[in-house]
N, C-alpha and C. Protein backbone atom coordinates (compact mmCIF):
# COMPACT_ATOMS: atom_id res chain seq x y z
N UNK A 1 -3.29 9.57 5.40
CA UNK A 1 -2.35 8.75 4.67
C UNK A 1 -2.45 9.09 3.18
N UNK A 2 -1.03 9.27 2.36
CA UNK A 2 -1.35 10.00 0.92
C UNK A 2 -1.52 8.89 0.63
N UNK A 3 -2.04 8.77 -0.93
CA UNK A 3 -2.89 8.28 -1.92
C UNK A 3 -1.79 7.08 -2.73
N UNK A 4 -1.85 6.01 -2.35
CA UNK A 4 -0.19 5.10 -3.48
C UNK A 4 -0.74 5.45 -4.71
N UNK A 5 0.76 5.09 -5.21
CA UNK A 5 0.95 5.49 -6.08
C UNK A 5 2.01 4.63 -7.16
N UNK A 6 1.85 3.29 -6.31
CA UNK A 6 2.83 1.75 -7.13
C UNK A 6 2.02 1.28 -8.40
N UNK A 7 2.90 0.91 -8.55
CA UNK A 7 1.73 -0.40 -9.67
C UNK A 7 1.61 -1.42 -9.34
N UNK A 8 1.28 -1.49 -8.18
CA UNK A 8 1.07 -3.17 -7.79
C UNK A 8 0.41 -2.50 -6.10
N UNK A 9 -0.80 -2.72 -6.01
CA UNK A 9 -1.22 -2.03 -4.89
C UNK A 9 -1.34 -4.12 -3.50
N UNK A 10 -1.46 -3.56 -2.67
CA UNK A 10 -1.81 -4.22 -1.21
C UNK A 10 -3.35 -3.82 -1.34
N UNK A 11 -4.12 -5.24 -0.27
CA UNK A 11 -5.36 -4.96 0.20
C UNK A 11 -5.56 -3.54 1.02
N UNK A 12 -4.35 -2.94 2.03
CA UNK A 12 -4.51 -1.38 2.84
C UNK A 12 -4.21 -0.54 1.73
N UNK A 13 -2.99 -0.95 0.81
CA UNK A 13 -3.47 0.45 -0.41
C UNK A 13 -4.27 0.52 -1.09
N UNK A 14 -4.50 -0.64 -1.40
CA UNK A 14 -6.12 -0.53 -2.36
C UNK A 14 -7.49 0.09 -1.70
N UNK A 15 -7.22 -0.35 -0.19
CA UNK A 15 -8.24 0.29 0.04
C UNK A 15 -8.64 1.76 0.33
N UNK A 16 -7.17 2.64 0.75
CA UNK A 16 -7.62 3.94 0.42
C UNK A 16 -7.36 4.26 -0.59
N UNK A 17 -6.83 3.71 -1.82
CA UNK A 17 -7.18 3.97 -3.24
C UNK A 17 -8.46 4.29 -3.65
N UNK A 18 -9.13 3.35 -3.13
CA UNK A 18 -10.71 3.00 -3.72
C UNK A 18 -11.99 3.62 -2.35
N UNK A 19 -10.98 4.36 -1.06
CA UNK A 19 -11.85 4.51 -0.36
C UNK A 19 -12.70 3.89 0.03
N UNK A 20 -12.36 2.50 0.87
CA UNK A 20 -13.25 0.96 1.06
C UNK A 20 -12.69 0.69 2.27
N UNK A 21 -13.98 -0.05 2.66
CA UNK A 21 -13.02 -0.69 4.30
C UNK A 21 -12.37 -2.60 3.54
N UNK A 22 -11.28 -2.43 4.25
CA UNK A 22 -10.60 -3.68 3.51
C UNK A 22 -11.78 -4.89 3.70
N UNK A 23 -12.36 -4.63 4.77
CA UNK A 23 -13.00 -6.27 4.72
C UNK A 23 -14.28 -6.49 3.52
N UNK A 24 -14.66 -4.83 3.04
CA UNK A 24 -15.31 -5.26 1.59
C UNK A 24 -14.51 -5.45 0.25
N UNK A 25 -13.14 -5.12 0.17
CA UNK A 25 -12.31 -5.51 -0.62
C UNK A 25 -11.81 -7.26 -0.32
N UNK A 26 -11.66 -7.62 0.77
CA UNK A 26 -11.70 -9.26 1.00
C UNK A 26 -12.81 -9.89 0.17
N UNK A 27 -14.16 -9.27 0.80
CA UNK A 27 -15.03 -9.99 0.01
C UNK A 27 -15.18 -9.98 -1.08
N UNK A 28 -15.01 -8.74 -2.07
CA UNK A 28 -15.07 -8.41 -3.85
C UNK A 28 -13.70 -9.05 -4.05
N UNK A 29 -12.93 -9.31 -3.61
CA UNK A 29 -11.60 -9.53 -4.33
C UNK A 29 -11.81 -11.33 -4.26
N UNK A 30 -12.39 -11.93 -2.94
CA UNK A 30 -12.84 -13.43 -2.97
C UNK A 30 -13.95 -13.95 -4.01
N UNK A 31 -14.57 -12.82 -4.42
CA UNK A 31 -15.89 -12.88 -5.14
C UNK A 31 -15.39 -13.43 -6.99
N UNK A 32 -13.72 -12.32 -7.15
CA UNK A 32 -13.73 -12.36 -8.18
C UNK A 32 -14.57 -10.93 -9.11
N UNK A 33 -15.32 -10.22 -7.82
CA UNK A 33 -14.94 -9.00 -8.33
C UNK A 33 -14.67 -7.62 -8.99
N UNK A 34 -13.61 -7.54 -7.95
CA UNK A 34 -12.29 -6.77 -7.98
C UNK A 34 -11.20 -7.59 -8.59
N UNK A 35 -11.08 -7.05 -9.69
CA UNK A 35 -9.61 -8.12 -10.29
C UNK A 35 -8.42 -7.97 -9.45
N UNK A 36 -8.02 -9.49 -8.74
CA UNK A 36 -6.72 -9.44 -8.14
C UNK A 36 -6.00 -10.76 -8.43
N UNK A 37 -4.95 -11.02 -7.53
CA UNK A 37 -4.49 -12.05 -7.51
C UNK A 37 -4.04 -12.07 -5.99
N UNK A 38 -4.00 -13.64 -5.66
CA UNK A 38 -3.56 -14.27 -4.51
C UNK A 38 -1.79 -14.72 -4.60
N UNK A 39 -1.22 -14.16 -4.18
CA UNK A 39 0.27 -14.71 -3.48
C UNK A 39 0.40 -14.93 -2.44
N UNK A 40 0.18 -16.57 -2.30
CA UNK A 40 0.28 -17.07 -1.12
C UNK A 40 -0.85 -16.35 -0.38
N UNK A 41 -0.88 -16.08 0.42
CA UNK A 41 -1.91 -15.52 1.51
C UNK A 41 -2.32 -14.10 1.50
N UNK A 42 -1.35 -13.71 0.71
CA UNK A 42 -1.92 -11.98 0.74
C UNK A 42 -2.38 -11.45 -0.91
N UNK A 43 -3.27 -10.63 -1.41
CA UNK A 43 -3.87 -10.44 -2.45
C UNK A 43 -2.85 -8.99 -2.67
N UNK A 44 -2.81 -9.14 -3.76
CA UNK A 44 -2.34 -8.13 -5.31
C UNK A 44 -2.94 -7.56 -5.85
N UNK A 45 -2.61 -6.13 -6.30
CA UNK A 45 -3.64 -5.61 -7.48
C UNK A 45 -3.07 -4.42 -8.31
N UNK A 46 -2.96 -5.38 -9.59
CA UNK A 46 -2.02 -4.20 -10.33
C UNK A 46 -2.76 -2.87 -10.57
N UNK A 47 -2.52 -1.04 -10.35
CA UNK A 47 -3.47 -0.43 -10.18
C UNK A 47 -3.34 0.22 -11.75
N UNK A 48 -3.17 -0.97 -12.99
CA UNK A 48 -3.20 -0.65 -14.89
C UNK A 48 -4.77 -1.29 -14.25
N UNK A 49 -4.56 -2.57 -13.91
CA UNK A 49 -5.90 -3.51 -13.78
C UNK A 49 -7.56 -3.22 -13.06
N UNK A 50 -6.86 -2.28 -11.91
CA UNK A 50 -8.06 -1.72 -11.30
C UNK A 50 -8.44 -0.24 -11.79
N UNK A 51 -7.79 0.69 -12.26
CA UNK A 51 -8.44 1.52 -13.06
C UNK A 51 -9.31 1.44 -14.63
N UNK A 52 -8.71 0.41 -15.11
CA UNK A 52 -9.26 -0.07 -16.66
C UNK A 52 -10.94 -1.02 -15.92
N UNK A 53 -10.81 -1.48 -14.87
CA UNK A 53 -12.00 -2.18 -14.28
C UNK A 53 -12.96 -0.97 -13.82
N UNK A 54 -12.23 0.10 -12.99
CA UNK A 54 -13.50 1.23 -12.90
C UNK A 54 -13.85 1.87 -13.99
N UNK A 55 -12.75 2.07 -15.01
CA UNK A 55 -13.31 2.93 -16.25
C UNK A 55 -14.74 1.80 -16.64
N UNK A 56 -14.64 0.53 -17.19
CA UNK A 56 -15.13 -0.07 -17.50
C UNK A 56 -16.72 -0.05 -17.23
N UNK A 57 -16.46 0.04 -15.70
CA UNK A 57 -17.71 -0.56 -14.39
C UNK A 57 -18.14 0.85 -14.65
N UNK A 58 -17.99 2.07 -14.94
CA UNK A 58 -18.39 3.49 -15.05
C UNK A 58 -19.39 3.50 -16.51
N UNK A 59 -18.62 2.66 -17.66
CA UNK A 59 -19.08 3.28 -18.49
C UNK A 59 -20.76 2.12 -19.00
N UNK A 60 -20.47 0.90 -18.62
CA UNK A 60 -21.64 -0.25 -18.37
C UNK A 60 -22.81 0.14 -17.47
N UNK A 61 -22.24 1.45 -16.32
CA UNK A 61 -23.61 1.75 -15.69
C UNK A 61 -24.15 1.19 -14.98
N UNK A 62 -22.72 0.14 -14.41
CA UNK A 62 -22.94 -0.55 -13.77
C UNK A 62 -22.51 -0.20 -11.63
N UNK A 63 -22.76 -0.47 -10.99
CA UNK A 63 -21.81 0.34 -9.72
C UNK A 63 -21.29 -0.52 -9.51
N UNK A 64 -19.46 -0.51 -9.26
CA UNK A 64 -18.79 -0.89 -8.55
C UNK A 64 -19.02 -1.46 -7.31
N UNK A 65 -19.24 -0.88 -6.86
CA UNK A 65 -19.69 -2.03 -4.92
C UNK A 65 -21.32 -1.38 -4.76
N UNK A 66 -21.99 -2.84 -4.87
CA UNK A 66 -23.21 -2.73 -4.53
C UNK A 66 -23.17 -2.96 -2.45
């Protein structure tokens, strides 16, 4: 499946965005995180918001998904 390429990704695009199984994106995205948002029942993620969060999480030295 190619790589999206929206600005506004889904929990299944985000997750081969980020190469994750969705149910650890449920949990980081319930955690607060993975910056998202909830509409209604299904989660959002603008991909300005999740790349400025990995640059971020890269440069703190921190890892992204423990």
């Amino acid at each position: 499946m190619p790589i999206p390429t929206d600005a506004v990704f889904t929990i299944d695009e985000l997750a081969i965005y980020l190469k994750l199984p969705k149910r650890t994106l449920y949990k980081l995205a319930q955690e607060g995180t993975v910056p998202g948002h909830k509409v209604g029942r299904h989660w959002r993620f603008l991909r300005e918001t999740i790349d400025s969060w990995l640059k971020s999480s890269n440069r703190k030295g921190k890892n992204v998904v423990q």
